[in-house]
C-alpha atoms as a PDB file:
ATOM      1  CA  UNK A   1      -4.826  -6.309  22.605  1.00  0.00           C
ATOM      2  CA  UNK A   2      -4.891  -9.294  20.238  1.00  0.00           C
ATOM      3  CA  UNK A   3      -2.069 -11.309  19.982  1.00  0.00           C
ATOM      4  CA  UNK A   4      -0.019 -12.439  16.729  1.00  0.00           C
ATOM      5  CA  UNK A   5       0.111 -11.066  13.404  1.00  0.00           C
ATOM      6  CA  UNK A   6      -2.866  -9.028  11.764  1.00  0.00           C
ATOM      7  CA  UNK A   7      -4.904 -10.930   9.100  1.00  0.00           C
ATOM      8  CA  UNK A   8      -4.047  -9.939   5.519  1.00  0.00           C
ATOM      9  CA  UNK A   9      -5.951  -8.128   3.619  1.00  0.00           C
ATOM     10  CA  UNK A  10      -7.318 -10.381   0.892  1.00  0.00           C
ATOM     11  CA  UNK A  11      -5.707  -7.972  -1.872  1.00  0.00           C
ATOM     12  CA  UNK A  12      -1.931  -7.977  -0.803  1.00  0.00           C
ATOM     13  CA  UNK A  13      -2.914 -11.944  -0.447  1.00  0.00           C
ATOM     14  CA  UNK A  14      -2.878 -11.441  -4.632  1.00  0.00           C
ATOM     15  CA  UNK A  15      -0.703  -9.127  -4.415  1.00  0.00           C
ATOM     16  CA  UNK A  16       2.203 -11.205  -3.096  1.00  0.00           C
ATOM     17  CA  UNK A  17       1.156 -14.412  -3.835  1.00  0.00           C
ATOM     18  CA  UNK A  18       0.412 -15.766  -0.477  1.00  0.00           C
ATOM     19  CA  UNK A  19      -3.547 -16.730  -1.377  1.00  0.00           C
ATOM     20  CA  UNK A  20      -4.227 -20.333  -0.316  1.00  0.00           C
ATOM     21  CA  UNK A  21      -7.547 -21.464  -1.845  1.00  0.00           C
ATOM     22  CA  UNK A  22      -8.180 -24.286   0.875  1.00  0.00           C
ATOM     23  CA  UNK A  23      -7.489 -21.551   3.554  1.00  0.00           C
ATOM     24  CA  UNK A  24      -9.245 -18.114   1.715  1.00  0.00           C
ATOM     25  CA  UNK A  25     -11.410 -19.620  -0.607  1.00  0.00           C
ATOM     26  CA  UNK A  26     -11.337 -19.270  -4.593  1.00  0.00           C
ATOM     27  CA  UNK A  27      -8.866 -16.606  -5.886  1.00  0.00           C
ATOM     28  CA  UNK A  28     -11.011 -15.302  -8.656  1.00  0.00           C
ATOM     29  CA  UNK A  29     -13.789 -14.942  -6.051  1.00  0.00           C
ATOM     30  CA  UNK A  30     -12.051 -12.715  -4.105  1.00  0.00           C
ATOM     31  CA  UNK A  31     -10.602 -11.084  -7.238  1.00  0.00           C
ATOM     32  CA  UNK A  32     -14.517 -10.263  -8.380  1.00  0.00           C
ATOM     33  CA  UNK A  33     -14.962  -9.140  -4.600  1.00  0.00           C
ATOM     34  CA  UNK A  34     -12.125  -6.982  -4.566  1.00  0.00           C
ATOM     35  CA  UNK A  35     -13.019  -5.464  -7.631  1.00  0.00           C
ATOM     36  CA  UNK A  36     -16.187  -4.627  -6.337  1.00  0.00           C
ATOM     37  CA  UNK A  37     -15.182  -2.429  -3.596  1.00  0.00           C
ATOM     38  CA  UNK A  38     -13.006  -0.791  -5.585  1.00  0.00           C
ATOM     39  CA  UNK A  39     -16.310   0.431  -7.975  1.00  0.00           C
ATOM     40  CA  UNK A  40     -17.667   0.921  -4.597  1.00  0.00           C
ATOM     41  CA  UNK A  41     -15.563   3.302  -2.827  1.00  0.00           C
ATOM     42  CA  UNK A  42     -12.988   4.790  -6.347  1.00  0.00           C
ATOM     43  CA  UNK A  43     -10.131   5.972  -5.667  1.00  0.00           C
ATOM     44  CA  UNK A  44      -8.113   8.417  -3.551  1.00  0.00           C
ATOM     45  CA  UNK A  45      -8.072  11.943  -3.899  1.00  0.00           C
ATOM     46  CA  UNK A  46      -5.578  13.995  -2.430  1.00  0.00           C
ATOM     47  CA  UNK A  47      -6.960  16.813  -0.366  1.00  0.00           C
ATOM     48  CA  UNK A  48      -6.795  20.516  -1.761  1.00  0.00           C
ATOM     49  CA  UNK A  49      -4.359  21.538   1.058  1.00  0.00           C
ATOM     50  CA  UNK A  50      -1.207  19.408   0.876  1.00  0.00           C
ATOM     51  CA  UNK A  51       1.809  21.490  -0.490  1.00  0.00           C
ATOM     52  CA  UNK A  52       5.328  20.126  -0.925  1.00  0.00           C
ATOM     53  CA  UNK A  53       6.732  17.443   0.592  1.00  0.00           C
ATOM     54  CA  UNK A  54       2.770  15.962   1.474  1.00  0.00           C
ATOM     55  CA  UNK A  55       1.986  16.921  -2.501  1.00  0.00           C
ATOM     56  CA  UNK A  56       5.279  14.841  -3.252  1.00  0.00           C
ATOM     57  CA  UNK A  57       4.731  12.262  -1.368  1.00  0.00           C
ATOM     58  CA  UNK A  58       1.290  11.452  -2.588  1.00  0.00           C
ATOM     59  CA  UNK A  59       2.358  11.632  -6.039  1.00  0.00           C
ATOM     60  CA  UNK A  60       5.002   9.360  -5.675  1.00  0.00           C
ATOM     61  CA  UNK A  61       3.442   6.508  -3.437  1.00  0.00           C
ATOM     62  CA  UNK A  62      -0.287   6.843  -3.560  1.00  0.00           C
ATOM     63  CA  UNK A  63      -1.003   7.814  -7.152  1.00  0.00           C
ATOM     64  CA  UNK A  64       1.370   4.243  -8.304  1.00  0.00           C
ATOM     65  CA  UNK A  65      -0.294   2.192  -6.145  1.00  0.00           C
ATOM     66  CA  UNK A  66      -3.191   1.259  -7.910  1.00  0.00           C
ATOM     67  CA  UNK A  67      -4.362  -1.021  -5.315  1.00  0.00           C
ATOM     68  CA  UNK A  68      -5.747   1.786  -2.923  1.00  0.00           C
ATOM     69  CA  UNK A  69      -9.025   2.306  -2.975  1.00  0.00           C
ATOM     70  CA  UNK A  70     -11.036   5.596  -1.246  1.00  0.00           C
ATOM     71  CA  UNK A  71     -11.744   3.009   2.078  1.00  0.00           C
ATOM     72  CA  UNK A  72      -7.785   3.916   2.685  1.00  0.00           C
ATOM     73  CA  UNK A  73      -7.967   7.321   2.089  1.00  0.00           C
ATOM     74  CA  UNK A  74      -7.230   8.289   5.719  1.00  0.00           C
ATOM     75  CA  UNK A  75      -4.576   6.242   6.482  1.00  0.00           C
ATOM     76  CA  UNK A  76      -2.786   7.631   2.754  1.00  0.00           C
ATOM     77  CA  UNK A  77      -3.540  11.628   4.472  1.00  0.00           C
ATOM     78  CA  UNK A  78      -1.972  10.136   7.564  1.00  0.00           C
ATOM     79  CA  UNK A  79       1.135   8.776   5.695  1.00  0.00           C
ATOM     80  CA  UNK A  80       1.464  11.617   3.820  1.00  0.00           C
ATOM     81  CA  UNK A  81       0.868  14.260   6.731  1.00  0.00           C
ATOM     82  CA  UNK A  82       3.512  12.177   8.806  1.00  0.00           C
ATOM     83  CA  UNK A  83       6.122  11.973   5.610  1.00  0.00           C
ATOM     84  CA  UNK A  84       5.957  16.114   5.375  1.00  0.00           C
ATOM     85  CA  UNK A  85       6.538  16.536   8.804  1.00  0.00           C
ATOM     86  CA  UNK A  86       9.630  13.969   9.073  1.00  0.00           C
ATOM     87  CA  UNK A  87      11.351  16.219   5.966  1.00  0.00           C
ATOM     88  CA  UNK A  88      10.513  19.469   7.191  1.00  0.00           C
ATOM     89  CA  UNK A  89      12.518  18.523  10.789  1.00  0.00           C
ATOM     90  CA  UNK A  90      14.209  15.309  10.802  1.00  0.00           C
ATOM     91  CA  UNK A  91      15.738  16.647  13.664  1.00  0.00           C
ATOM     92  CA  UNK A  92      13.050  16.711  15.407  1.00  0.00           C
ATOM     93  CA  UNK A  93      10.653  13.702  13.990  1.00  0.00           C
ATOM     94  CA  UNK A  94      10.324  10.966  17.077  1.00  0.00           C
ATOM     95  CA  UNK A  95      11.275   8.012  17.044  1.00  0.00           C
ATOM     96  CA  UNK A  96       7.465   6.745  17.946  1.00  0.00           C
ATOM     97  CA  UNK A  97       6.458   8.844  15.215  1.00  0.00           C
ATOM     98  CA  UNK A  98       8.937   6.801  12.876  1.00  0.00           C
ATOM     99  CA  UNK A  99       6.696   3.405  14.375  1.00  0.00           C
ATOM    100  CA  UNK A 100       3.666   5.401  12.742  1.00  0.00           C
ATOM    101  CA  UNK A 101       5.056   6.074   9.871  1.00  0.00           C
ATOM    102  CA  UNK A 102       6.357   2.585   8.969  1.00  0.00           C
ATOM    103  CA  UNK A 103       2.616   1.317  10.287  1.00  0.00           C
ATOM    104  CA  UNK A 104       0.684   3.500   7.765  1.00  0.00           C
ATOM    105  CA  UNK A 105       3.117   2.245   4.956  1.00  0.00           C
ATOM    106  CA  UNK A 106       2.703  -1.496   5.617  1.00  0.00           C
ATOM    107  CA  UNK A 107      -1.065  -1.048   6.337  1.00  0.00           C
ATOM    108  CA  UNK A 108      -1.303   0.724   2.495  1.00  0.00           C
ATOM    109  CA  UNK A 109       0.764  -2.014   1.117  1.00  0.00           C
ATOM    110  CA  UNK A 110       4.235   0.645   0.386  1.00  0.00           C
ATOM    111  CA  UNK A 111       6.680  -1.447   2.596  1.00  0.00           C
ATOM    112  CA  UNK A 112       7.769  -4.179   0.771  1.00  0.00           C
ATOM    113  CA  UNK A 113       8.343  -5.338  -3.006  1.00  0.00           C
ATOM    114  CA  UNK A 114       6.701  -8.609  -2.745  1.00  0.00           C
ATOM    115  CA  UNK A 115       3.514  -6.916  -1.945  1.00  0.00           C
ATOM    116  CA  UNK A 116       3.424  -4.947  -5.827  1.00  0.00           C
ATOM    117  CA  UNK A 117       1.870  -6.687  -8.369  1.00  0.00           C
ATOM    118  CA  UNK A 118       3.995  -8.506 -10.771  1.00  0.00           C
ATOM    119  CA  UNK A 119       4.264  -6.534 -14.103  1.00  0.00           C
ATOM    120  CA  UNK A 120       4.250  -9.227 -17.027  1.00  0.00           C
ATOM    121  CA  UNK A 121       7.107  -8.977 -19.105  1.00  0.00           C
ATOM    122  CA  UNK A 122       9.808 -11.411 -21.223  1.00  0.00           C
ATOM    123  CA  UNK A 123      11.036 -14.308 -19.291  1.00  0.00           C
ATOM    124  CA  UNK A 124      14.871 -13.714 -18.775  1.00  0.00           C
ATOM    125  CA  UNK A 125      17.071 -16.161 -18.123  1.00  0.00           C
ATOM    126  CA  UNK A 126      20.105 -14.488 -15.551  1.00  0.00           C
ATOM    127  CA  UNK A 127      22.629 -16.973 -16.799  1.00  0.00           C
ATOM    128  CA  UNK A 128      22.257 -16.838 -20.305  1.00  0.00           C
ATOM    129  CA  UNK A 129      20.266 -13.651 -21.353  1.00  0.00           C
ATOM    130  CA  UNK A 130      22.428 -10.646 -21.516  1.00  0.00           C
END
């Protein structure tokens, strides 16, 4: 088992701001390279035989996140298999389970804010703008 934290993917690197051009290179060469996998591989398509809370749950997590390409595709069923089974029984969804869940969701980019992309909009000032 390898030891320390998992390399980055070089899109949530973007993503979140974290890109360091002496450390990962040029950020608009990974931005041509990222956008070249995506033509490569598309995007995502949710499999004919998720109902409810699996059909929910890709809607509302997979389909925003425009950042997915088809290379995750497994790891979004997984999430989404995992997600219907935790609200179906809750009762009885294990706590190891929970581990997987919360894995699939950080490897997809879901977890955390800083990870989104930044949606452009009017600066605001929170002291003075109302």
């Amino acid at each position: 088992m390898a030891r320390g934290r998992r390399p980055k993917p070089p899109h949530l690197r973007l993503i979140d701001g974290t890109h360091r051009p002496s450390r990962h290179g040029r950020a608009d060469h990974a931005r041509a390279v990222i956008e070249k996998d995506g033509s490569l591989f598309g995007a995502p398509k949710m499999p004919g035989y998720f109902k409810t809370h699996a059909r929910a749950a890709w809607k509302q997590y997979i389909v925003p996140a425009h950042w997915l390409d088809a290379s995750r595709e497994p790891a979004a069923i997984a999430f989404c298999e995992l997600f219907q089974e935790m609200r179906l029984a809750p009762s009885r969804f294990q706590a190891s389970k929970h581990t997987q869940l919360r894995g699939y969701m950080a490897d997809l980019g879901l977890t955390d804010q800083r990870r989104r992309p930044v949606v452009p909009g009017p600066e605001r000032d929170e002291f003075f703008d109302d």
